[in-house]
N, C-alpha and C. Protein backbone atom coordinates (compact mmCIF):
# COMPACT_ATOMS: atom_id res chain seq x y z
N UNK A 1 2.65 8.26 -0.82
CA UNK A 1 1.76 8.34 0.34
C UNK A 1 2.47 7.92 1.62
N UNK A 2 3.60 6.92 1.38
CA UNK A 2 3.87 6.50 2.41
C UNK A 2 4.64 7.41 3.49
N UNK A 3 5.56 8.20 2.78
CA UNK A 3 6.08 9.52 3.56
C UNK A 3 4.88 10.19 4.15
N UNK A 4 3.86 10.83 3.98
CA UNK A 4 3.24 11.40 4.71
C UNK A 4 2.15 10.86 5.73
N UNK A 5 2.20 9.54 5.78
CA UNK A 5 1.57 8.39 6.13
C UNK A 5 1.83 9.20 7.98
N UNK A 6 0.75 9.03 8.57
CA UNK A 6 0.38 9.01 10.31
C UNK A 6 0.18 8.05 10.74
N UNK A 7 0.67 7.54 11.86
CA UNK A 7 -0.01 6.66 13.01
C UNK A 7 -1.46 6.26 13.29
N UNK A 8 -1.78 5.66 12.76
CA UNK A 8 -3.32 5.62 13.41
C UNK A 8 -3.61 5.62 14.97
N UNK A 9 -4.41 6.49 15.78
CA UNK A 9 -4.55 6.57 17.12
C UNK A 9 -5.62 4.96 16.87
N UNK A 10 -5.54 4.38 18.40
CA UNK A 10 -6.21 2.78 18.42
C UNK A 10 -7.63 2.73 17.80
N UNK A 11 -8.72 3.85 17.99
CA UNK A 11 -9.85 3.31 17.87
C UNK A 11 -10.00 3.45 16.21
N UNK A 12 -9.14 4.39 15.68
CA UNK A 12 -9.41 4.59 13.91
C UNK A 12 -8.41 3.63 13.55
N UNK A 13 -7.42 2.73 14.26
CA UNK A 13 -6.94 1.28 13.67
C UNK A 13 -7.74 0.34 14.40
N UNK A 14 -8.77 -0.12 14.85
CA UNK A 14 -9.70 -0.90 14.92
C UNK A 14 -10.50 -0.58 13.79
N UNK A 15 -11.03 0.69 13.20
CA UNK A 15 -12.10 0.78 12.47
C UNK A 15 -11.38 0.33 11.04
N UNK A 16 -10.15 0.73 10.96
CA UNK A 16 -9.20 0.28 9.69
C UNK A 16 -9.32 -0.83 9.38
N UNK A 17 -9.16 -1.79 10.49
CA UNK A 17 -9.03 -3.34 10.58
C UNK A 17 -10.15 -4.16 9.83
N UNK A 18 -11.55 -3.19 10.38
CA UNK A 18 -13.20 -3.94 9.77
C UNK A 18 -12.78 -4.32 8.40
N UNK A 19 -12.22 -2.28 7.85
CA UNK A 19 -12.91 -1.99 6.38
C UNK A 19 -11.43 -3.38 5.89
N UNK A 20 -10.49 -3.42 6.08
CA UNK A 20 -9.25 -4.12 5.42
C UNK A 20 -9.78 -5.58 5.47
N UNK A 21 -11.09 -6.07 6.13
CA UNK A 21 -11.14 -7.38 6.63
C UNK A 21 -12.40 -7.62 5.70
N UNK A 22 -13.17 -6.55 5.08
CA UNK A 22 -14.42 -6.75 4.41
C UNK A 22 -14.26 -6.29 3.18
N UNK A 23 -14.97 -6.58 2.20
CA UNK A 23 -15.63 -6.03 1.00
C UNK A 23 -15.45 -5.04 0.64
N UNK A 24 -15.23 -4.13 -0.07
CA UNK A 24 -15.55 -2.62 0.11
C UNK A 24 -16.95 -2.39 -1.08
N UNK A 25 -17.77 -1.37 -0.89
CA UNK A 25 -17.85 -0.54 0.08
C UNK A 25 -17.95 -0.75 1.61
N UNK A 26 -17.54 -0.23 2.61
CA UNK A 26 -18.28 -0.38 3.47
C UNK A 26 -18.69 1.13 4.59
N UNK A 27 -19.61 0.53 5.41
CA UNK A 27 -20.98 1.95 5.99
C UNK A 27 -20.15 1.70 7.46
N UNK A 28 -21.28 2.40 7.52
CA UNK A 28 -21.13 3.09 8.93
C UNK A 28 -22.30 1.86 9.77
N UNK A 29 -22.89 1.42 9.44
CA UNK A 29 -23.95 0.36 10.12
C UNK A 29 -22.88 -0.73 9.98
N UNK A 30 -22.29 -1.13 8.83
CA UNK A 30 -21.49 -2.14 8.98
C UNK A 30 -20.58 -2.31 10.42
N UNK A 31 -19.75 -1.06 10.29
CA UNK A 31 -18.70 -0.84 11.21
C UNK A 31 -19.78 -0.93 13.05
N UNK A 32 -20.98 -0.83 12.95
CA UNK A 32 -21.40 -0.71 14.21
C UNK A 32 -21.72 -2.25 14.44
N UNK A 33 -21.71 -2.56 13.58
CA UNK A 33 -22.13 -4.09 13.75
C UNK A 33 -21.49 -5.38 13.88
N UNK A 34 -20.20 -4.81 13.29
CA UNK A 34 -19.09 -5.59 13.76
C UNK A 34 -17.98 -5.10 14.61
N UNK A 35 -17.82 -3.78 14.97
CA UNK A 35 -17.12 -3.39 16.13
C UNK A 35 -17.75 -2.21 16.98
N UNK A 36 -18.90 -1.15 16.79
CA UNK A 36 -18.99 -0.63 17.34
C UNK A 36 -19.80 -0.58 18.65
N UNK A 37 -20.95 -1.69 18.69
CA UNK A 37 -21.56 -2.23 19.55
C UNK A 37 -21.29 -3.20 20.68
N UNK A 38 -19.82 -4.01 20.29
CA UNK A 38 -18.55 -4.23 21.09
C UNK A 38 -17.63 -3.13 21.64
N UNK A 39 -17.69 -2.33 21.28
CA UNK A 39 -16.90 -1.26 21.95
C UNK A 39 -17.53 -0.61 22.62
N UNK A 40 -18.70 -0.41 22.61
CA UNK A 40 -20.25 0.27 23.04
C UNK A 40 -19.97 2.00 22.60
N UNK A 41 -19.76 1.92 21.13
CA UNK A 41 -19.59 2.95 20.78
C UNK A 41 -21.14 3.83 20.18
N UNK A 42 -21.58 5.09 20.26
CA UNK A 42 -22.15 5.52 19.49
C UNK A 42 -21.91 5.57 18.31
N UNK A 43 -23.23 5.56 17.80
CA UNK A 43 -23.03 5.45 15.69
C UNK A 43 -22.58 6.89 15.74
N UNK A 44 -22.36 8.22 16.09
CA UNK A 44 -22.11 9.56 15.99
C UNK A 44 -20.11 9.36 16.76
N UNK A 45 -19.67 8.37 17.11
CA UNK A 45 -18.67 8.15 17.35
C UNK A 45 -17.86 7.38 16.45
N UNK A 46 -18.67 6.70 15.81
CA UNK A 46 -18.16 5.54 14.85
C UNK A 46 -18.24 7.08 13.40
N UNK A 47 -19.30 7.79 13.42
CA UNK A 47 -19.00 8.24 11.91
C UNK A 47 -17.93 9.54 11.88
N UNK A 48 -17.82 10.24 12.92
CA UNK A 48 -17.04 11.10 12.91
C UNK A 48 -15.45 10.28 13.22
N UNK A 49 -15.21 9.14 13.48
CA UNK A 49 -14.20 8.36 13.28
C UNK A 49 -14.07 8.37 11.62
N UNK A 50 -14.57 7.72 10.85
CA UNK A 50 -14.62 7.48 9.90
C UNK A 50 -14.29 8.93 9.15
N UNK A 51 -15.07 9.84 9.10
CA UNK A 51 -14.90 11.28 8.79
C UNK A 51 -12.88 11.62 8.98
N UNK A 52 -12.93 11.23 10.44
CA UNK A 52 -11.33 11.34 10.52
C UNK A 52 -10.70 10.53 9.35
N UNK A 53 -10.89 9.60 9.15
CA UNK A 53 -9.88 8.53 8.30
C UNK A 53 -9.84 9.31 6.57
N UNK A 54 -11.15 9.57 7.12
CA UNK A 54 -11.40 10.34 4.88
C UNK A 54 -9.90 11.53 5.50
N UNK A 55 -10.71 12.40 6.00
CA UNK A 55 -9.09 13.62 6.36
C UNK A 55 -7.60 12.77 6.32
N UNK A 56 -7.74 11.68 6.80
CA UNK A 56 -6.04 11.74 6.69
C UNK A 56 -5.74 11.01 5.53
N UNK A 57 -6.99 10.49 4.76
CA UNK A 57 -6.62 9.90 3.66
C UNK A 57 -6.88 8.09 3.41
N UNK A 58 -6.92 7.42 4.42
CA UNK A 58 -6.96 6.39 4.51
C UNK A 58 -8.48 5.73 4.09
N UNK A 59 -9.67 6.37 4.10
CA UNK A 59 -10.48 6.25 3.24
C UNK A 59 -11.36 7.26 2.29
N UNK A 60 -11.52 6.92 1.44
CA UNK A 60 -12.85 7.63 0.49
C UNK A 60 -14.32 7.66 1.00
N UNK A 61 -14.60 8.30 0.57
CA UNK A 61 -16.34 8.47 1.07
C UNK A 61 -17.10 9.15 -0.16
N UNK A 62 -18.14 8.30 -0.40
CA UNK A 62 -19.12 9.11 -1.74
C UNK A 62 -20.72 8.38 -0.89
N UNK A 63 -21.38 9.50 -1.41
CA UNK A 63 -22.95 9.50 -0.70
C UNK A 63 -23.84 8.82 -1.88
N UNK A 64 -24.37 7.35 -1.44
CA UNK A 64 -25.46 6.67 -2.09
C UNK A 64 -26.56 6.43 -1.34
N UNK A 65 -27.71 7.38 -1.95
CA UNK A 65 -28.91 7.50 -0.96
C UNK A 65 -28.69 8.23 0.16
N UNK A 66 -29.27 7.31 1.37
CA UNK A 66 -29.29 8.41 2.48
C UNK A 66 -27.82 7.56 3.69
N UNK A 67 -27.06 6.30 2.60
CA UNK A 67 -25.83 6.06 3.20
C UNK A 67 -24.62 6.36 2.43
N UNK A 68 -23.72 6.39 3.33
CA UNK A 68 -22.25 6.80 2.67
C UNK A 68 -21.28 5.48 2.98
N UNK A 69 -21.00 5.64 1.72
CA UNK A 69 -20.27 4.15 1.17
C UNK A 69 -18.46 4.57 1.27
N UNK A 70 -17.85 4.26 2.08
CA UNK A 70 -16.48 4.22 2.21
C UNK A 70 -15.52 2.70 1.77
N UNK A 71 -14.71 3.55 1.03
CA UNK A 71 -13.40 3.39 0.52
C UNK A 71 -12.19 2.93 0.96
N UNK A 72 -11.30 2.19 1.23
CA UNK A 72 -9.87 1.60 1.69
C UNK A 72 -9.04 2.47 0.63
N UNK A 73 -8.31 3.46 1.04
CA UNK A 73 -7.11 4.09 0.16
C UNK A 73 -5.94 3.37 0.51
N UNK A 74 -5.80 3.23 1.76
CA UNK A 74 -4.59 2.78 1.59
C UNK A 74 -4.32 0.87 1.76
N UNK A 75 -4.00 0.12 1.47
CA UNK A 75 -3.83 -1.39 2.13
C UNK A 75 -3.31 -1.62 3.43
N UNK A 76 -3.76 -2.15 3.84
CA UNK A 76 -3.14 -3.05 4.99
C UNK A 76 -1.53 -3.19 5.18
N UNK A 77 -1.25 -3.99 4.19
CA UNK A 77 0.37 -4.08 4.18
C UNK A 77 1.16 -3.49 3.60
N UNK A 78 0.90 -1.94 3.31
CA UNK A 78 1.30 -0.73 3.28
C UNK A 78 1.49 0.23 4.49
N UNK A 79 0.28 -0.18 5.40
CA UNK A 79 0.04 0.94 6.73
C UNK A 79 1.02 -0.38 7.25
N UNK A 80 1.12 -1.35 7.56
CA UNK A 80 1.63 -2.46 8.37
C UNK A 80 3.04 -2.02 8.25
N UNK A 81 3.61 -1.79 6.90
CA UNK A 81 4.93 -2.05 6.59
C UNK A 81 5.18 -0.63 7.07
N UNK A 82 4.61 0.67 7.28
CA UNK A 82 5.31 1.94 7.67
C UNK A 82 5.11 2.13 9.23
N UNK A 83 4.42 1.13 9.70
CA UNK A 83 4.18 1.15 11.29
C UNK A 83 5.37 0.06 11.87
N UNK A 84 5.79 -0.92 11.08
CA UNK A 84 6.76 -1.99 11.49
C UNK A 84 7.97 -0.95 11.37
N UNK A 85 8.23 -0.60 10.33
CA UNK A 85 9.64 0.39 10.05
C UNK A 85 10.00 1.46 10.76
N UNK A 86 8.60 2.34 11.11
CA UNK A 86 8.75 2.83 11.95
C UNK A 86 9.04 2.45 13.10
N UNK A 87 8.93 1.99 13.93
CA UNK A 87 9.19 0.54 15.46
C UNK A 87 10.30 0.19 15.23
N UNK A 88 10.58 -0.27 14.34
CA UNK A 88 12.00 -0.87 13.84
C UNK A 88 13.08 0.30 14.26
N UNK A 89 12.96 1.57 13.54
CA UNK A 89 14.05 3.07 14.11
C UNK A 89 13.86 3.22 15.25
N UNK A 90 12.45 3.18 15.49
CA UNK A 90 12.63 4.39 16.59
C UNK A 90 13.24 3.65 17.89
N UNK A 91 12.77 1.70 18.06
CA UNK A 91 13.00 1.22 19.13
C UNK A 91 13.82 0.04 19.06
N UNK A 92 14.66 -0.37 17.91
CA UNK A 92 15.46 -0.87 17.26
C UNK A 92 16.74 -0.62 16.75
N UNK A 93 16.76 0.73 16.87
CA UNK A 93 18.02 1.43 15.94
C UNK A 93 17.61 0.44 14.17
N UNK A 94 16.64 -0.02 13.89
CA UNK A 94 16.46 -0.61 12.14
C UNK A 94 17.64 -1.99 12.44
N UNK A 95 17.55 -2.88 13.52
CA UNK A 95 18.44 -4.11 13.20
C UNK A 95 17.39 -5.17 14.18
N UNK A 96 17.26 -5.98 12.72
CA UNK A 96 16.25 -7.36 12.67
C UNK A 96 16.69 -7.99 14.07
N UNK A 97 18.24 -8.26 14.28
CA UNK A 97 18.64 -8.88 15.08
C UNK A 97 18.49 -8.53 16.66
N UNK A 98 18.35 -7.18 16.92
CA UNK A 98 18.38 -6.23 18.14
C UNK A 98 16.53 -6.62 18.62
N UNK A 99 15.54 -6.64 17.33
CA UNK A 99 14.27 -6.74 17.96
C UNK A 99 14.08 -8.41 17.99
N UNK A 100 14.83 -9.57 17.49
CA UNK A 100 14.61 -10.80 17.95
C UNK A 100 15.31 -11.23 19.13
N UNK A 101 16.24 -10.24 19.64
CA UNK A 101 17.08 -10.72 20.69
C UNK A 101 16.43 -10.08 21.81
N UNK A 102 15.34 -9.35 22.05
CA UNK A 102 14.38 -8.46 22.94
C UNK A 102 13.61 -9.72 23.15
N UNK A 103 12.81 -10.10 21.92
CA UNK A 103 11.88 -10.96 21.93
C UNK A 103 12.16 -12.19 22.38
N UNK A 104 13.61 -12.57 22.12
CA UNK A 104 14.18 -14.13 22.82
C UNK A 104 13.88 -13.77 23.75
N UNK A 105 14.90 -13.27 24.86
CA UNK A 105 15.20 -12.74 26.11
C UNK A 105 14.20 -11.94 26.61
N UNK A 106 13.33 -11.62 26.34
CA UNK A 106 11.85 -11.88 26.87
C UNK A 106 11.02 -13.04 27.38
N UNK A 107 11.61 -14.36 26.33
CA UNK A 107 10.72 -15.51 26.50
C UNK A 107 9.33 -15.24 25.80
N UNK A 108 9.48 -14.16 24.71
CA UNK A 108 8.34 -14.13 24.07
C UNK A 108 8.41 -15.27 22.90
N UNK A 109 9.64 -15.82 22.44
CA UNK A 109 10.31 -16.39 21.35
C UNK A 109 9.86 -18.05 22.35
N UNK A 110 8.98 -19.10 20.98
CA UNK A 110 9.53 -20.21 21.55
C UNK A 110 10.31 -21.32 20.82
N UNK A 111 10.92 -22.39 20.99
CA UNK A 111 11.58 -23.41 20.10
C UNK A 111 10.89 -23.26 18.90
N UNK A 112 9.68 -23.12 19.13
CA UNK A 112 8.81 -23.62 17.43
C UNK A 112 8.67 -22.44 16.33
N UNK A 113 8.75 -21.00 16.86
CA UNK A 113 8.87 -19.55 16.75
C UNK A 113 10.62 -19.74 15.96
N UNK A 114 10.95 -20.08 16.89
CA UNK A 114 13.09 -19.92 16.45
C UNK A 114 12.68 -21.46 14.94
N UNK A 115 12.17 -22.45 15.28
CA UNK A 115 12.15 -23.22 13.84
C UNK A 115 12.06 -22.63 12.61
N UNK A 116 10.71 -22.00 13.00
CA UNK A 116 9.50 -21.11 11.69
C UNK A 116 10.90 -19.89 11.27
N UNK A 117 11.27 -19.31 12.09
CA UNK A 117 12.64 -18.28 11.58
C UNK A 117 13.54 -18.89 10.86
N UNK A 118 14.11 -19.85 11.45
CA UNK A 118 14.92 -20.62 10.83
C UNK A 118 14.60 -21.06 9.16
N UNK A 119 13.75 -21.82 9.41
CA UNK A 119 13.28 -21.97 7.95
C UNK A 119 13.00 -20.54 7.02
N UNK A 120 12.35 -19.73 7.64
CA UNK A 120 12.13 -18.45 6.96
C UNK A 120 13.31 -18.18 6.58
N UNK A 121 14.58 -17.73 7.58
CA UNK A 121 15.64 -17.69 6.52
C UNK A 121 16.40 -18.53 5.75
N UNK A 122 16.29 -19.67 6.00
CA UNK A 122 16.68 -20.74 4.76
C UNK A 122 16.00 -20.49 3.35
N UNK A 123 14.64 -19.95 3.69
CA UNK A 123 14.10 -19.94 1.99
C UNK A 123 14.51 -18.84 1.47
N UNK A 124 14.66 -17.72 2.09
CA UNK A 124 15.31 -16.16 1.49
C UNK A 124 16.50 -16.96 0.97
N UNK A 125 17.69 -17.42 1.85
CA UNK A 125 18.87 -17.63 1.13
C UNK A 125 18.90 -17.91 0.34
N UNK A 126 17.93 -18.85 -0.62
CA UNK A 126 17.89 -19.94 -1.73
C UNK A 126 17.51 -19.66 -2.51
C-alpha cells in the first residue's frame, strides 16, 4: 500500500487525525462533532470528504441503519512514515543530518531538543 500511498490534501488529514485518535467505527456525526463544527464545515462537506478517503483507500465504509460506520485502513504511523520519507527526498536529499542542521540554524532546535537527540542516539547505539 505504501507505494501507492497519496498525500493527504489538509482537510482529509484533519479528518484522518479524528478517525486515528478514536475508536473505530467512526460516523460522520462523530467527525462533525469533534472537528467539523470547528471548522464550520457542512455535514455534506464532512461526508463527501470521507467518501474521498474510502476512494483513495484510507478508509472503509459499510451501512448500519440509516448511518455509515467507517473504517481506518491505513495507521497513522504508516501514513506518518511515507509523508516523513517523502520530505526527507524531496527537501533533504534523505540525510537526517541536512534536516537537523535546517532546524538548528533556524533556532527551531533548543539545548533541551539537542539533549532528547542526544540521548535518542545513545540508546540506538547500545
Amino acid at each position: 500500500m505504501m507505494d501507492q500511498m497519496k498525500k493527504l490534501p489538509d482537510a482529509e488529514f484533519e479528518i484522518m487525525k479524528v478517525v486515528w485518535a478514536n475508536e473505530p467505527p467512526i460516523t460522520t456525526n462523530i467527525i462533525m462533532k469533534l472537528l467539523g463544527n470547528e471548522k464550520e464545515w457542512k455535514i455534506q462537506t464532512v461526508v463527501s470528504l470521507m467518501l474521498r478517503l474510502v476512494k483513495r483507500g484510507f478508509l472503509s465504509s459499510e451501512k448500519k441503519g440509516k448511518e455509515r460506520n467507517y473504517f481506518p485502513m491505513i495507521s497513522k504511523e504508516d501514513y506518518l512514515r511515507f509523508e516523513t520519507s517523502k520530505f526527507m527526498k524531496q527537501y533533504h536529499d534523505s540525510s537526517f543530518l541536512n534536516l537537523v542542521s535546517t532546524l538548528y540554524d533556524d533556532k527551531a532546535l533548543t539545548d533541551s531538543d539537542i539533549d532528547e537527540l542526544t540521548e535518542w542516539i545513545k540508546e540506538r547505539r547500545s
